[in-house]
N, C-alpha and C. Protein backbone atom coordinates (compact mmCIF):
# COMPACT_ATOMS: atom_id res chain seq x y z
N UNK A 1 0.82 -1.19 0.00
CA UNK A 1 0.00 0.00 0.00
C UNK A 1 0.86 1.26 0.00
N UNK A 2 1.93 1.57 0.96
CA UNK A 2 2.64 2.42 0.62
C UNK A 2 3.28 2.79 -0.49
N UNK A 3 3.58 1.32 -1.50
CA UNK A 3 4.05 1.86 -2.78
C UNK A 3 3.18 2.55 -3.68
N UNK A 4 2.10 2.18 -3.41
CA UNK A 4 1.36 3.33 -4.29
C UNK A 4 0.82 4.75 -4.21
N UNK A 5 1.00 4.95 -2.56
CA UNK A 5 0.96 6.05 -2.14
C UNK A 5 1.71 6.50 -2.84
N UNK A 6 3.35 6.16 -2.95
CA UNK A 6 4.85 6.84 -3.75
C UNK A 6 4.25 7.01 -4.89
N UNK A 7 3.84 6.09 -5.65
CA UNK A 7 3.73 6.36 -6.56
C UNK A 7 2.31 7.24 -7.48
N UNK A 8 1.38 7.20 -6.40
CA UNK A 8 0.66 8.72 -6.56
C UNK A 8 1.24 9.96 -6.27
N UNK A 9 2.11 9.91 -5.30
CA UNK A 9 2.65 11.00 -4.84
C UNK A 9 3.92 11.65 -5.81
N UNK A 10 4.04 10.91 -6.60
CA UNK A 10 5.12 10.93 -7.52
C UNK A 10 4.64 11.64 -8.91
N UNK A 11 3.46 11.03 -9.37
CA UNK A 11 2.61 11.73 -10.49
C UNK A 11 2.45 13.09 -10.13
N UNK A 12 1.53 13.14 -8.80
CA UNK A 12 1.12 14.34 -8.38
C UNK A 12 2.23 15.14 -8.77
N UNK A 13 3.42 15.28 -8.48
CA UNK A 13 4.28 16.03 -7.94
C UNK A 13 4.99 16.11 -9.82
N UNK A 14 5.19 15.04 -10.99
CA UNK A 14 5.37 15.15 -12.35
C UNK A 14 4.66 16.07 -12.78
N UNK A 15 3.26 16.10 -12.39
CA UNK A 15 2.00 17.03 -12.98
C UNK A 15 2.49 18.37 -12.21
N UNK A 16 2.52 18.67 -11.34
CA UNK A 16 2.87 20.03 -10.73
C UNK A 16 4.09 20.73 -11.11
N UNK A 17 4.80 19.48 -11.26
CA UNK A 17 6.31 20.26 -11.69
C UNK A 17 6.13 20.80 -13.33
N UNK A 18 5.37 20.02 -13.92
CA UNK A 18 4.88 20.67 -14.88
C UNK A 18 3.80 21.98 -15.24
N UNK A 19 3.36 21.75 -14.24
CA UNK A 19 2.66 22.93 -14.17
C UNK A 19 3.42 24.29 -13.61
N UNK A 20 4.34 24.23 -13.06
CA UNK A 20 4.94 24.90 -12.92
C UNK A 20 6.24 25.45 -14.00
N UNK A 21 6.51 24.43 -14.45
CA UNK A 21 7.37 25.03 -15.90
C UNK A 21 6.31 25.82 -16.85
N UNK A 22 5.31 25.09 -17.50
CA UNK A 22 4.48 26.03 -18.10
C UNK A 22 4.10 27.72 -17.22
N UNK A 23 3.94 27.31 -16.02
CA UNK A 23 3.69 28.68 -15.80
C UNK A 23 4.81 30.06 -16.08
N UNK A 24 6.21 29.30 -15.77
CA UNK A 24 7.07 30.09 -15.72
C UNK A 24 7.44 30.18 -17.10
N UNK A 25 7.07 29.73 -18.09
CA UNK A 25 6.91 30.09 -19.66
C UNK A 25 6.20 31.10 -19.57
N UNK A 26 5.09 30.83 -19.83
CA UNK A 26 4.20 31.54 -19.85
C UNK A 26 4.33 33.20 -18.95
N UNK A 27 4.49 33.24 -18.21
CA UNK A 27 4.78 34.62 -17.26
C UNK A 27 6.76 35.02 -18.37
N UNK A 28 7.12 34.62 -18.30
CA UNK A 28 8.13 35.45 -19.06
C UNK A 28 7.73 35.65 -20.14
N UNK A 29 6.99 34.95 -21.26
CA UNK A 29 6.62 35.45 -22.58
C UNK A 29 5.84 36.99 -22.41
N UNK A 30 5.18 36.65 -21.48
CA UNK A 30 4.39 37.86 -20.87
C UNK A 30 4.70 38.98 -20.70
N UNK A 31 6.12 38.36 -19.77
CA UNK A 31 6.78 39.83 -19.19
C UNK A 31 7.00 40.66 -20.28
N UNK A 32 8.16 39.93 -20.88
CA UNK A 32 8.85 40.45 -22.07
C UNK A 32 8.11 40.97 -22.92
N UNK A 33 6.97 40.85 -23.45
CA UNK A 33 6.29 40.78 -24.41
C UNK A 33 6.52 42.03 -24.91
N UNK A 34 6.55 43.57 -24.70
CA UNK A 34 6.91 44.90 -24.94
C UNK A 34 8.37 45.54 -25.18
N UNK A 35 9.19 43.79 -24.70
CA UNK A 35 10.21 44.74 -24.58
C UNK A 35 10.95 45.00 -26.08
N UNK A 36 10.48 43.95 -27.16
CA UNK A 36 10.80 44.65 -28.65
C UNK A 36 10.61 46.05 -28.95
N UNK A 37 9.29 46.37 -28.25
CA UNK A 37 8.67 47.79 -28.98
C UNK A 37 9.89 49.00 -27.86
N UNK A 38 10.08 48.29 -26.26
CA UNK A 38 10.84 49.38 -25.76
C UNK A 38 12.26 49.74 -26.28
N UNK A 39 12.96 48.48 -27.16
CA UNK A 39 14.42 48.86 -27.17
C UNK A 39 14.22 49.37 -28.74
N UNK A 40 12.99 49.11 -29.29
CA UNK A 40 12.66 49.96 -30.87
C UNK A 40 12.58 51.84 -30.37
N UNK A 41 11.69 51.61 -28.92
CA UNK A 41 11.87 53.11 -28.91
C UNK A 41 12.88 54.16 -28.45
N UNK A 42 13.40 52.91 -28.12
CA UNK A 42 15.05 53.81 -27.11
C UNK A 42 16.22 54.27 -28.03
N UNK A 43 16.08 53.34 -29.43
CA UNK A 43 16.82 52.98 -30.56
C UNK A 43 16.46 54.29 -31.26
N UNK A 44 15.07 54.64 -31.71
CA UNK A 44 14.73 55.90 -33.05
C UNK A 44 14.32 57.06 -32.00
N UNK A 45 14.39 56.82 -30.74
CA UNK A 45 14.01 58.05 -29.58
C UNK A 45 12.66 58.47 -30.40
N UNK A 46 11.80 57.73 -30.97
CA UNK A 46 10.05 58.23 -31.36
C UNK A 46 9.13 57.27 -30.70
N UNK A 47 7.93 58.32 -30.43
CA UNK A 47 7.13 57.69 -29.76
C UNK A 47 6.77 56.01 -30.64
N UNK A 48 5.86 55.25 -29.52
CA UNK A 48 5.16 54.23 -30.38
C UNK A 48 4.20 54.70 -30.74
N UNK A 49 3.16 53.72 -31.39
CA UNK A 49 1.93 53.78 -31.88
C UNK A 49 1.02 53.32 -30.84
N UNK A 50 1.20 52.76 -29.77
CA UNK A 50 0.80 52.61 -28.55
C UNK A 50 0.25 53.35 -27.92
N UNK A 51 -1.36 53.52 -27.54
CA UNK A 51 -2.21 54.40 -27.10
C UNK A 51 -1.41 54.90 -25.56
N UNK A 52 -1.62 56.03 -25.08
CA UNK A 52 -1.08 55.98 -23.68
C UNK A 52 -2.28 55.39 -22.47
N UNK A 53 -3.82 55.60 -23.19
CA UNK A 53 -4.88 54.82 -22.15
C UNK A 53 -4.12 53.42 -22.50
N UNK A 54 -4.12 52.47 -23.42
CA UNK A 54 -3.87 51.52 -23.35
C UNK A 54 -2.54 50.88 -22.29
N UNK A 55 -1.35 51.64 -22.46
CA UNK A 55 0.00 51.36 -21.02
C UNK A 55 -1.13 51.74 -19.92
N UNK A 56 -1.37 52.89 -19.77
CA UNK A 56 -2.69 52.85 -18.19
C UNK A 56 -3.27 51.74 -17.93
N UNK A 57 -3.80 51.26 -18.79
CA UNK A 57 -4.92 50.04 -18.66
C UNK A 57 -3.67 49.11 -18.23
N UNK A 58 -3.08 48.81 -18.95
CA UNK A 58 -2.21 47.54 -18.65
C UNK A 58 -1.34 47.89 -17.59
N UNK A 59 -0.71 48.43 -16.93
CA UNK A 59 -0.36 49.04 -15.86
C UNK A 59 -0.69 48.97 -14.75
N UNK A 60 -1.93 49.79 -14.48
CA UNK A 60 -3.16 49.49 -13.55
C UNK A 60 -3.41 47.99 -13.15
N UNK A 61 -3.67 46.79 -14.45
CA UNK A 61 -3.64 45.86 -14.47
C UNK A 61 -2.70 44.92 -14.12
N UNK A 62 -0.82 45.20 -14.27
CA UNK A 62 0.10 44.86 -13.65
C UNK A 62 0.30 45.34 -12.11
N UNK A 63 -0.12 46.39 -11.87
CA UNK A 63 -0.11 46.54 -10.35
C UNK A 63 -0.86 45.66 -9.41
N UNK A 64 -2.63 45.14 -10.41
CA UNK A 64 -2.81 44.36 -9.64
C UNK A 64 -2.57 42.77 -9.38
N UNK A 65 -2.03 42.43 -10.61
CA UNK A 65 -1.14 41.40 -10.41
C UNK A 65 -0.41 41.53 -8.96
N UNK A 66 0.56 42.32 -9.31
CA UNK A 66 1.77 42.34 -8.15
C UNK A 66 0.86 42.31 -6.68
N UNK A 67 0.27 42.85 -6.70
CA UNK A 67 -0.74 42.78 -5.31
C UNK A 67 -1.19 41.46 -5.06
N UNK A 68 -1.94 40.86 -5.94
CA UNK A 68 -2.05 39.50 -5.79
C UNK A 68 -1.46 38.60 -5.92
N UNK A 69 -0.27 38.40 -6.23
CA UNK A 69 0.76 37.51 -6.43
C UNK A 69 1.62 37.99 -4.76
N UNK A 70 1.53 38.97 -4.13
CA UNK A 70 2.01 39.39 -2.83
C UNK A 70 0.57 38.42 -1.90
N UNK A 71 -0.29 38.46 -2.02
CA UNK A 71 -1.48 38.32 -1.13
C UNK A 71 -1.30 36.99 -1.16
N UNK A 72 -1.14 36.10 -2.65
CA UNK A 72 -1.31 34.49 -2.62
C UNK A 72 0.39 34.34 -2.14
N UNK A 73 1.32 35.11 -2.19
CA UNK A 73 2.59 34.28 -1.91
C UNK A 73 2.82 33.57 -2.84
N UNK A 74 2.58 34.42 -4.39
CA UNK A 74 3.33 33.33 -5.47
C UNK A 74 4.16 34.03 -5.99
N UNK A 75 5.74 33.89 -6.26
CA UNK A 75 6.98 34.75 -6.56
C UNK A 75 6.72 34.52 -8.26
N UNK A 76 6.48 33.83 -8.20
CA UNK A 76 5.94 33.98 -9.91
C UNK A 76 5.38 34.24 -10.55
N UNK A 77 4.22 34.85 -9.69
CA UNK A 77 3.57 35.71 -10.61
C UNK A 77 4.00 36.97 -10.02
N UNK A 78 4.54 37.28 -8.94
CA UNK A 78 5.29 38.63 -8.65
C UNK A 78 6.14 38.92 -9.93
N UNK A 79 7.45 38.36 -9.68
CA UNK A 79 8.13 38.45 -10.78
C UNK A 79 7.96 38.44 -11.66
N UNK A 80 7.03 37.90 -12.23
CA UNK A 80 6.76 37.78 -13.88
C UNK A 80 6.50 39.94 -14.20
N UNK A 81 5.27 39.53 -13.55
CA UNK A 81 4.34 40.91 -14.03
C UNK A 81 4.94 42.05 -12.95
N UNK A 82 5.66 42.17 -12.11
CA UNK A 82 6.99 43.30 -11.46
C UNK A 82 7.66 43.46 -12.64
N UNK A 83 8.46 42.26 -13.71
CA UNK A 83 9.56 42.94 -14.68
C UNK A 83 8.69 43.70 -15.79
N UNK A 84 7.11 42.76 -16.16
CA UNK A 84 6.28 43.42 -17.18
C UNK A 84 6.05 45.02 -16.56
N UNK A 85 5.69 45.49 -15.23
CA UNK A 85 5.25 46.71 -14.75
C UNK A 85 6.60 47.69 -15.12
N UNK A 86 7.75 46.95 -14.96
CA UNK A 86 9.12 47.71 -15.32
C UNK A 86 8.97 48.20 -16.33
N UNK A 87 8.94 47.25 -17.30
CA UNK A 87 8.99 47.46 -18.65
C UNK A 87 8.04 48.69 -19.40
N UNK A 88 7.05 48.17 -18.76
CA UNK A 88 5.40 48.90 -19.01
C UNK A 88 5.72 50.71 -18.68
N UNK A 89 6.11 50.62 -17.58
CA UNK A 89 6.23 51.75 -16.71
C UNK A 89 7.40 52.69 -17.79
N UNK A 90 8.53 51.86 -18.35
CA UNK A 90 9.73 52.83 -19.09
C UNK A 90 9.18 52.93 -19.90
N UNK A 91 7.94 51.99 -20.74
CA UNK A 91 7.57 52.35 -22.46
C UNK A 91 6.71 53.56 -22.11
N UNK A 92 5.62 54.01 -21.21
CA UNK A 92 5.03 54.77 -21.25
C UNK A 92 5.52 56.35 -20.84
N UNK A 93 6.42 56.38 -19.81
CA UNK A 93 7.12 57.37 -19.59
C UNK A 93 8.11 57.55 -20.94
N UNK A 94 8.59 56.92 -21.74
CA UNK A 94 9.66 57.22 -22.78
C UNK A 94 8.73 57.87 -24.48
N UNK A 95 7.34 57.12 -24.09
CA UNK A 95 6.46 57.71 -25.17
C UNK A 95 5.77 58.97 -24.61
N UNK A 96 5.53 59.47 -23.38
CA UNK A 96 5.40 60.48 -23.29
C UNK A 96 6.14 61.89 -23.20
N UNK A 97 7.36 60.89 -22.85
CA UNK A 97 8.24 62.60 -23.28
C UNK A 97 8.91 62.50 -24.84
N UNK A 98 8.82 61.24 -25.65
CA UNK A 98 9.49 61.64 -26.79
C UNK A 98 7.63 62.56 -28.00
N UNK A 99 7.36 62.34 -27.20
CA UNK A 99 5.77 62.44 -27.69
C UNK A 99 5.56 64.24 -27.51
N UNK A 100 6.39 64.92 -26.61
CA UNK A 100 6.53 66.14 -26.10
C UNK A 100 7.76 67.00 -27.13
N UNK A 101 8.78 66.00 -27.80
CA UNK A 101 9.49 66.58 -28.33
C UNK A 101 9.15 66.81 -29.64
């Protein structure tokens, strides 16, 4: 009987570990996902085509990630959407002042 405990306990733990690699795919594709358009804008110093409500929206929306990824105690979704809020946070400040010049 105990061996099969192991060996439920063993699946369980194949399936989770997998679930956990996908997640941590998934949250870096995420993060990153802007950062083409940020080093395009750092590169020609011109704004994007990127609404500035739209960085708000998504912003707003990464903050509350980070809040809830603090509340559940999951570093992975902290981290993921903390580097996306980074990112988020330089594209919109860098389109609003090249947007001024």
């Amino acid at each position: 009987m105990n061996g099969t405990n192991d060996f439920e306990r063993s699946g369980y733990f194949l399936i989770m570990q997998t679930v956990t690699i996908v997640g941590i795919i998934a949250s870096t594709c995420t993060a990153i996902s802007l950062l083409p358009q940020l080093i395009k804008i750092i590169k020609e110093k011109q704004p994007s085509d990127i609404s500035n409500w739209v960085l708000i929206i998504l912003i707003l929306g990464l903050v509350c990630w980070v809040i809830y990824g603090v509340m559940v105690k999951d570093p992975i979704i902290i981290a993921a959407n903390a580097v996306s809020l980074i990112i988020n946070i330089t594209l919109a400040t860098l389109n609003v002042l090249y947007k001024q010049k």
